[in-house]
N, C-alpha and C. Protein backbone atom coordinates (compact mmCIF):
# COMPACT_ATOMS: atom_id res chain seq x y z
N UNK A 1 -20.64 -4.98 -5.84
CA UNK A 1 -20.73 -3.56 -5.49
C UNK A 1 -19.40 -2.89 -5.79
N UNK A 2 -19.37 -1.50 -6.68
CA UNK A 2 -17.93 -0.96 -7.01
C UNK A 2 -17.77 -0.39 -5.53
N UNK A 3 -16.33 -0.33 -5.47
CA UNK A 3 -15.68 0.82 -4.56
C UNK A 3 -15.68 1.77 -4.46
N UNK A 4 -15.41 2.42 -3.79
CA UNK A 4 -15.04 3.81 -3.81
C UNK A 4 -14.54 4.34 -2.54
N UNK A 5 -14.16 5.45 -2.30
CA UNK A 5 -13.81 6.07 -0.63
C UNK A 5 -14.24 5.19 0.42
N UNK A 6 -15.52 4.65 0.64
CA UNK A 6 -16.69 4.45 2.22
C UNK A 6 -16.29 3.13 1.89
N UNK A 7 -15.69 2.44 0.92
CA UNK A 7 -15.56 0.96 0.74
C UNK A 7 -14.24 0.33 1.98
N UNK A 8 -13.39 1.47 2.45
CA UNK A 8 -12.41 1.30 2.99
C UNK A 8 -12.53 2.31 4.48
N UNK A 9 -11.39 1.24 5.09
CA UNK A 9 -11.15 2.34 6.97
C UNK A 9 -9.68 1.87 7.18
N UNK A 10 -9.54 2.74 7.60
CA UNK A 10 -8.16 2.46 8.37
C UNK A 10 -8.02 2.06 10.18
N UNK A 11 -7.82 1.21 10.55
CA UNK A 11 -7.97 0.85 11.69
C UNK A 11 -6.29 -0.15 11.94
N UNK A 12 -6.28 -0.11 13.42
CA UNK A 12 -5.18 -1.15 13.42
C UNK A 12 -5.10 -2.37 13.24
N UNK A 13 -3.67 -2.66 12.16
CA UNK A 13 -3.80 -4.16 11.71
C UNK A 13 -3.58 -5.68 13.04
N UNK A 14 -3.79 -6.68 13.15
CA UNK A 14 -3.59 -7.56 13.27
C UNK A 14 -2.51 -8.28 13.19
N UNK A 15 -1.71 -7.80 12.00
CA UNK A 15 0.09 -7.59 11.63
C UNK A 15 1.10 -7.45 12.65
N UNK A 16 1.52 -7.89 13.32
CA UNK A 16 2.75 -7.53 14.77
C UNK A 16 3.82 -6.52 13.78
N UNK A 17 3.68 -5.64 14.52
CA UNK A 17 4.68 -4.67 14.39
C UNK A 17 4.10 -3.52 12.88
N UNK A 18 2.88 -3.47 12.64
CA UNK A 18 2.10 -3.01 11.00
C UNK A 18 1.67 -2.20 11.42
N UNK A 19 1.27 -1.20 12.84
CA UNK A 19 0.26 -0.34 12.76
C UNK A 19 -0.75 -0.25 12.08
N UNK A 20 -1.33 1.07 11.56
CA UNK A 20 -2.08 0.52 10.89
C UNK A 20 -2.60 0.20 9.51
N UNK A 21 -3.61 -0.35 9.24
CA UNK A 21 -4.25 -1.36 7.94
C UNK A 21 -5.42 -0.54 7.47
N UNK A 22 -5.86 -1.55 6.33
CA UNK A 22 -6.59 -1.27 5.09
C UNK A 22 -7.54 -2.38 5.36
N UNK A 23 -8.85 -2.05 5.93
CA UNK A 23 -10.01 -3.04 5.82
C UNK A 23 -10.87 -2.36 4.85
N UNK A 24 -12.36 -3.90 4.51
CA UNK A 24 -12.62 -3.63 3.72
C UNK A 24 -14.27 -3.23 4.11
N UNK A 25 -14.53 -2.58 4.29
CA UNK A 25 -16.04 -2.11 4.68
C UNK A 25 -17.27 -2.94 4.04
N UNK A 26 -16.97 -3.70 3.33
CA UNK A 26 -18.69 -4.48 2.52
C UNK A 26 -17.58 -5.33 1.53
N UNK A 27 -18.12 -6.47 1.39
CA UNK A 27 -17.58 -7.45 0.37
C UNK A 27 -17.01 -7.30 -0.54
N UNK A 28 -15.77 -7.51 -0.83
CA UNK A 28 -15.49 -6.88 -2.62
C UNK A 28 -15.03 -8.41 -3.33
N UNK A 29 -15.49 -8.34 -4.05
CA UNK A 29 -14.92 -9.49 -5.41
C UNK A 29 -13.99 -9.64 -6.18
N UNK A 30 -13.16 -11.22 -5.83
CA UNK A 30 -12.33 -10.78 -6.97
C UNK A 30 -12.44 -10.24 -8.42
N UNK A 31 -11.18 -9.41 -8.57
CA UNK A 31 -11.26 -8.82 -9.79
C UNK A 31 -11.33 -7.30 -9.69
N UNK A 32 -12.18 -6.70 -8.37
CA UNK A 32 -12.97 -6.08 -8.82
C UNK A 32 -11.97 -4.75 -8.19
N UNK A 33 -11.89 -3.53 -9.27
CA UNK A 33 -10.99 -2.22 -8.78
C UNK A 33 -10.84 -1.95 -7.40
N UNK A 34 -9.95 -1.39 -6.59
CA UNK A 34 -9.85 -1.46 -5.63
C UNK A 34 -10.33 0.50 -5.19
N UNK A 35 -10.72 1.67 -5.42
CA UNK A 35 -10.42 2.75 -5.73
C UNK A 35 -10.27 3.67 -4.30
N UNK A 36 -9.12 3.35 -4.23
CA UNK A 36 -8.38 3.77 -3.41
C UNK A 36 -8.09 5.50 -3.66
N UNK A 37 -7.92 5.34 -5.21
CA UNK A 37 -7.81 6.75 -6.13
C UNK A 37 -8.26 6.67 -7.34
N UNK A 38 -8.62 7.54 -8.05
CA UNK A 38 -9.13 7.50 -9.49
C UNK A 38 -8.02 6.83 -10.14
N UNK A 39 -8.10 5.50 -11.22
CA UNK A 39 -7.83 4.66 -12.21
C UNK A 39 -6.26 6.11 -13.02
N UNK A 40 -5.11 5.30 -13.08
CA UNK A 40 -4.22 6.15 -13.51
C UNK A 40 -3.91 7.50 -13.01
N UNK A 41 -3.88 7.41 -11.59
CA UNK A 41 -3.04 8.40 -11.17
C UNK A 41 -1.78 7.96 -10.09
N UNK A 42 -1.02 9.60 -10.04
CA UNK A 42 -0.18 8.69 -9.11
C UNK A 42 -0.33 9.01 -7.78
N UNK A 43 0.36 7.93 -7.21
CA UNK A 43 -0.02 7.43 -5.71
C UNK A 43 1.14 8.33 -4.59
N UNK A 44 2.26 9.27 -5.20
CA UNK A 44 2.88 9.91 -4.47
C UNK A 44 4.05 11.01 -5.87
N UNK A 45 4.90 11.11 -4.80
CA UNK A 45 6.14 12.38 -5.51
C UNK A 45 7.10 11.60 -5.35
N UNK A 46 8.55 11.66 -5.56
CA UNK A 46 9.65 11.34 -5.83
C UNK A 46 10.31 12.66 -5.48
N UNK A 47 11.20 12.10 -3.91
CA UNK A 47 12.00 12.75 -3.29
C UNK A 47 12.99 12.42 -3.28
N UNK A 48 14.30 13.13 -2.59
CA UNK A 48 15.70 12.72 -2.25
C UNK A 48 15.64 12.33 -0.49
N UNK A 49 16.35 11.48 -0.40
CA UNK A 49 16.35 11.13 1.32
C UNK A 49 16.65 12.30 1.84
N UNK A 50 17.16 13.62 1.21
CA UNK A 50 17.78 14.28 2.59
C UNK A 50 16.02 15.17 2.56
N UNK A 51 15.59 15.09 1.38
CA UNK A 51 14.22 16.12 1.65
C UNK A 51 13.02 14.96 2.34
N UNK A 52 13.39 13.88 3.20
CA UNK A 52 12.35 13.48 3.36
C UNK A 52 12.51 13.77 5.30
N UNK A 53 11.68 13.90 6.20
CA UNK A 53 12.11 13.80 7.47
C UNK A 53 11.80 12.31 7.53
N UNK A 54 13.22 12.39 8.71
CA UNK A 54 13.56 10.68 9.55
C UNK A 54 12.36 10.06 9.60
N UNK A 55 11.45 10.64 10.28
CA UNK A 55 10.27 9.79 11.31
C UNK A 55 9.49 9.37 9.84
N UNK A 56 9.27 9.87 8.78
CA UNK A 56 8.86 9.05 7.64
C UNK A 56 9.52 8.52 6.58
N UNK A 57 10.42 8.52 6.55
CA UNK A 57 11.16 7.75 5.84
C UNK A 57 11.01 6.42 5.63
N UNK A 58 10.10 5.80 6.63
CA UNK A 58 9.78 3.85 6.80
C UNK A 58 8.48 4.24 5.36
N UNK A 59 7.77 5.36 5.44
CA UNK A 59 6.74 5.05 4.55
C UNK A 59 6.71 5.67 3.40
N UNK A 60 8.34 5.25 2.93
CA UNK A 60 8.43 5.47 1.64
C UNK A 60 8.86 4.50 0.68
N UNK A 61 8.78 4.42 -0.08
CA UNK A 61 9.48 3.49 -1.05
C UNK A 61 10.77 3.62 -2.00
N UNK A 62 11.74 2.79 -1.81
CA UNK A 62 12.98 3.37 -2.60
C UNK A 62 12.95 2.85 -3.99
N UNK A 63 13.95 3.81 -4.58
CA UNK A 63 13.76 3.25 -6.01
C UNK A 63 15.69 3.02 -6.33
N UNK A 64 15.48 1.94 -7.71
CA UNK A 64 17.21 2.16 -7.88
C UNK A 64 17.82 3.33 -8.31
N UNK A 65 17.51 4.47 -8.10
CA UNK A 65 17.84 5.60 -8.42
C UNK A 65 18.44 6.71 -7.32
N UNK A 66 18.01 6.00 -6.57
CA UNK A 66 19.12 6.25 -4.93
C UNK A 66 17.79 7.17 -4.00
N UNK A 67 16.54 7.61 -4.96
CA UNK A 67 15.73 8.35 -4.59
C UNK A 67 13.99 7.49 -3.83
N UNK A 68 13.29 8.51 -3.45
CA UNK A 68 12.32 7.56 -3.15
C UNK A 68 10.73 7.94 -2.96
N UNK A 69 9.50 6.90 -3.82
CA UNK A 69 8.27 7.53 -3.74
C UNK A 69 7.67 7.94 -2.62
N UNK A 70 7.11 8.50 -2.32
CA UNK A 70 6.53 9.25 -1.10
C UNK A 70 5.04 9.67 -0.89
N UNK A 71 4.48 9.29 0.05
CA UNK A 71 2.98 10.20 0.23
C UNK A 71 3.24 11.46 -0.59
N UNK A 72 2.35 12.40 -0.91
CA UNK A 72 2.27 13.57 -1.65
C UNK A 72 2.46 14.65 -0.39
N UNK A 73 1.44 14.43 0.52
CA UNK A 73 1.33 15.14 1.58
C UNK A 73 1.46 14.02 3.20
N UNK A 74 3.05 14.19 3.95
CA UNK A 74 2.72 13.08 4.97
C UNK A 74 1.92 13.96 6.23
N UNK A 75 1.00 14.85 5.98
CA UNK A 75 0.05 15.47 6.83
C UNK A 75 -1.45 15.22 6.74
N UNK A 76 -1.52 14.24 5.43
CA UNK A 76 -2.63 13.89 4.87
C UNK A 76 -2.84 12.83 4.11
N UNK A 77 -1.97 11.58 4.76
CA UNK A 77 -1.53 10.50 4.08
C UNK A 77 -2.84 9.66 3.79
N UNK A 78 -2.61 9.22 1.83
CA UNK A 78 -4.11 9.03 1.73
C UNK A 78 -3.99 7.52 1.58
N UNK A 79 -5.40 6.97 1.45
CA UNK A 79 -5.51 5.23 2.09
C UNK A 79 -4.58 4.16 2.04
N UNK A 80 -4.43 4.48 0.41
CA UNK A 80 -3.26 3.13 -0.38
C UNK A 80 -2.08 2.96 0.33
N UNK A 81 -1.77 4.06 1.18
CA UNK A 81 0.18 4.10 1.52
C UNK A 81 -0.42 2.92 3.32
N UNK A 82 -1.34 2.86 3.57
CA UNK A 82 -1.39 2.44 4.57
C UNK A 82 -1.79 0.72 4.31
N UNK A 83 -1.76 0.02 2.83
CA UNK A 83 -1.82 -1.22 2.76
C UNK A 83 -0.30 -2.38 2.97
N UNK A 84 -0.70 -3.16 3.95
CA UNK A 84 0.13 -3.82 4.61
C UNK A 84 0.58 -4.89 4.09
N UNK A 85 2.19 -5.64 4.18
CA UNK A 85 2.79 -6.39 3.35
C UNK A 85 2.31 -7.79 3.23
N UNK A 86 1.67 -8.84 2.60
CA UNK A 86 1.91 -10.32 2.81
C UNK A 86 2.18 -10.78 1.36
N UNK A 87 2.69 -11.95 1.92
CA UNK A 87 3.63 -13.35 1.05
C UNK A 87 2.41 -14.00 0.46
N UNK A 88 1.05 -13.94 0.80
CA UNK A 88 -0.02 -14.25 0.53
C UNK A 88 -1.22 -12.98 0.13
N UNK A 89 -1.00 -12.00 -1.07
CA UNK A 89 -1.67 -11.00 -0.72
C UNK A 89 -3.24 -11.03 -1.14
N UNK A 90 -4.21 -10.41 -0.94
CA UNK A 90 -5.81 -10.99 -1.45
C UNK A 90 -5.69 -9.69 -2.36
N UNK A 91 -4.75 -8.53 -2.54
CA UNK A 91 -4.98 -7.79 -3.33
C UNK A 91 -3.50 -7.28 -4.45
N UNK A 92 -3.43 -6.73 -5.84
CA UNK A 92 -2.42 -6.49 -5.79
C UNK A 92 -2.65 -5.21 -6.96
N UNK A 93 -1.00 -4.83 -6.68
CA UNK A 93 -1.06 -2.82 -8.46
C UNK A 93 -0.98 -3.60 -9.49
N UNK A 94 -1.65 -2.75 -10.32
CA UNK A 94 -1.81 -3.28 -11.81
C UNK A 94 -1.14 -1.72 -12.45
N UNK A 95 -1.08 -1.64 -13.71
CA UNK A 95 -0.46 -0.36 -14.42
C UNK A 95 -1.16 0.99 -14.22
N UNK A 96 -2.93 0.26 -13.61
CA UNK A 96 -3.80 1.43 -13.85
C UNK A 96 -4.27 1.65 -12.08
N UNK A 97 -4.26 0.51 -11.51
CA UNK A 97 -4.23 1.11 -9.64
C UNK A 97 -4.59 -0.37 -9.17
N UNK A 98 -5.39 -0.67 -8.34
CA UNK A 98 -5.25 -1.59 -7.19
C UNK A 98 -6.65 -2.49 -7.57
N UNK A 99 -6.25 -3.78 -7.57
CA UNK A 99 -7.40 -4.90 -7.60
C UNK A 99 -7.06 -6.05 -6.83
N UNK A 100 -8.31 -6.44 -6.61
CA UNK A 100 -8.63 -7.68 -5.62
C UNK A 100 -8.27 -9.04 -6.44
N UNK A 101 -7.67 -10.04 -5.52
CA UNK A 101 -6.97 -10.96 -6.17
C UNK A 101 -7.95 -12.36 -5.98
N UNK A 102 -8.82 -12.07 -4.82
CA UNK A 102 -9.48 -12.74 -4.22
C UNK A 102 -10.66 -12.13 -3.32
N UNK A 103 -11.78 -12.80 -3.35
CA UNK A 103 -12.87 -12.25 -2.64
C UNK A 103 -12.59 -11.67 -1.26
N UNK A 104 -12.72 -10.60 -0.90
CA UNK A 104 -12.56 -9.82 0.23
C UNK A 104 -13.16 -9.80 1.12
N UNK A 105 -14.07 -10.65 2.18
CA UNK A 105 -15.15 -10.11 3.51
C UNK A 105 -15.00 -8.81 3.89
N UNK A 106 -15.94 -8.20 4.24
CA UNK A 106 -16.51 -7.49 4.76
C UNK A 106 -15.60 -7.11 6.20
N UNK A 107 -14.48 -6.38 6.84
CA UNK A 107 -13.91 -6.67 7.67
C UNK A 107 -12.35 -7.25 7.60
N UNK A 108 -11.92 -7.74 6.49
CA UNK A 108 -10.95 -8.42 6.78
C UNK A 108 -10.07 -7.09 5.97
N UNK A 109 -8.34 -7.10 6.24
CA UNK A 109 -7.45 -6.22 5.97
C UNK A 109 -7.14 -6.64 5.03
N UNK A 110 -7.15 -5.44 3.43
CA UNK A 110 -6.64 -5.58 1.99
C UNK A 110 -4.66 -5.65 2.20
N UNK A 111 -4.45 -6.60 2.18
CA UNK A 111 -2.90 -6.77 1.94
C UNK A 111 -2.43 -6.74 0.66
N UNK A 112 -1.40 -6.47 0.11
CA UNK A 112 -0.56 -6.82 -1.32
C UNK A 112 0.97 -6.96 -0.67
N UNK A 113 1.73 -7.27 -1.87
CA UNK A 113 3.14 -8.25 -1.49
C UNK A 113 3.78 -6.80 -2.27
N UNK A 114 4.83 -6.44 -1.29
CA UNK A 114 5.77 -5.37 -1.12
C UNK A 114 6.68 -5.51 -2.27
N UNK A 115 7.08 -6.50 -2.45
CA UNK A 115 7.85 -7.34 -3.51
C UNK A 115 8.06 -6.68 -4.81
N UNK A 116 6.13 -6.24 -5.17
CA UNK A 116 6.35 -5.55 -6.77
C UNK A 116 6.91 -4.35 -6.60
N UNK A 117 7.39 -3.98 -5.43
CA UNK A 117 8.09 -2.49 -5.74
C UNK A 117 9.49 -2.08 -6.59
N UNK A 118 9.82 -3.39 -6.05
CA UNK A 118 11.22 -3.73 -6.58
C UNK A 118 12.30 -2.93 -5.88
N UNK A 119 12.06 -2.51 -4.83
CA UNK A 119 12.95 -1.56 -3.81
C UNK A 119 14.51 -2.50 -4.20
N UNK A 120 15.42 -1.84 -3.92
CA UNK A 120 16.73 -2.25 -4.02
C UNK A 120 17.02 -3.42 -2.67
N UNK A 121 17.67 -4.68 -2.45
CA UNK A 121 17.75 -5.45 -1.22
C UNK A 121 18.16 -4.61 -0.26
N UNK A 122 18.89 -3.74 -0.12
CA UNK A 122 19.54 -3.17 0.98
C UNK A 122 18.42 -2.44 1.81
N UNK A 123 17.09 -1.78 0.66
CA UNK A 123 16.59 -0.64 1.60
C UNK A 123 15.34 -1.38 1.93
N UNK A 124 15.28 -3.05 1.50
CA UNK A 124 13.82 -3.66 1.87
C UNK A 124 14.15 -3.81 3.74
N UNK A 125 12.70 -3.91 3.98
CA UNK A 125 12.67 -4.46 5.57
C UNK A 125 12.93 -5.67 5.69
N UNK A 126 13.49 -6.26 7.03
CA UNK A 126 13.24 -7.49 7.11
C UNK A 126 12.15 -8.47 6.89
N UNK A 127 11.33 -7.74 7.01
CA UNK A 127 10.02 -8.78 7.14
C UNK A 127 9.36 -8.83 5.26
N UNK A 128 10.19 -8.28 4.59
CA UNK A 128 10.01 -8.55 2.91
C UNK A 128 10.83 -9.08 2.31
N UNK A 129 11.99 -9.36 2.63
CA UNK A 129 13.17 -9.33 2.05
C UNK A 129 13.37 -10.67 1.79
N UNK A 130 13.98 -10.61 0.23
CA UNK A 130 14.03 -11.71 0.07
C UNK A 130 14.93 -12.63 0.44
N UNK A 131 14.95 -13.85 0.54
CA UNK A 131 16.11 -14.88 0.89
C UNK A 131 16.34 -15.73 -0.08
């Protein structure tokens, strides 16, 4: 079955300390698009820290450019920014958007590994960071 919007919910993760997650409403297969958003678009804007407020600043992503990607709108933050970090992920970005790495149940939370962001060491969290 393809994805789309109703394929996904946001509910709280299971994750200590993750708020909340990305479940998967009906079975998805590996392989199979994740569509979180239409195929080749982008997933936020590129701000400066001083234009971002404090209280969101955790849900952004830095880049080596001293700057950092961002929800488009954090009043209307849309599904993808709410997928949660693992060392083991069942999903991961490709050039064109988000696929399943592994068969998904019905219920269980779409994770991917924080890792491909390539955030600079200083601005990763503890709980990504590499050692």
């Amino acid at each position: 079955m393809p994805t789309n919007a109703e394929s996904f919910v946001i509910k709280p993760s299971g994750i200590p300390a993750s708020g909340s997650g990305v479940f998967a409403t009906h079975c998805i297969k590996a392989g199979d698009y994740l569509a979180f958003k239409p195929k080749n678009t982008t997933i936020g804007i590129v701000r400066s820290e001083n234009d971002i407020p404090r209280k969101f600043l955790s849900l952004c992503i830095a880049r080596d450019d001293g700057k950092y990607l961002c929800p488009a709108d954090f009043e209307n933050i849309e599904t993808v920014w709410y997928l949660n970090h693992s060392s083991c992920p069942n999903a991961e970005q490709r050039s064109d958007g988000y696929y399943a790495l592994s068969d998904i149940p019905r219920g269980e939370e779409i994770l991917i590994d924080y890792n491909i962001f390539n955030e600079p060491e200083d601005k990763k969290e503890d709980f990504y960071r590499s050692r």
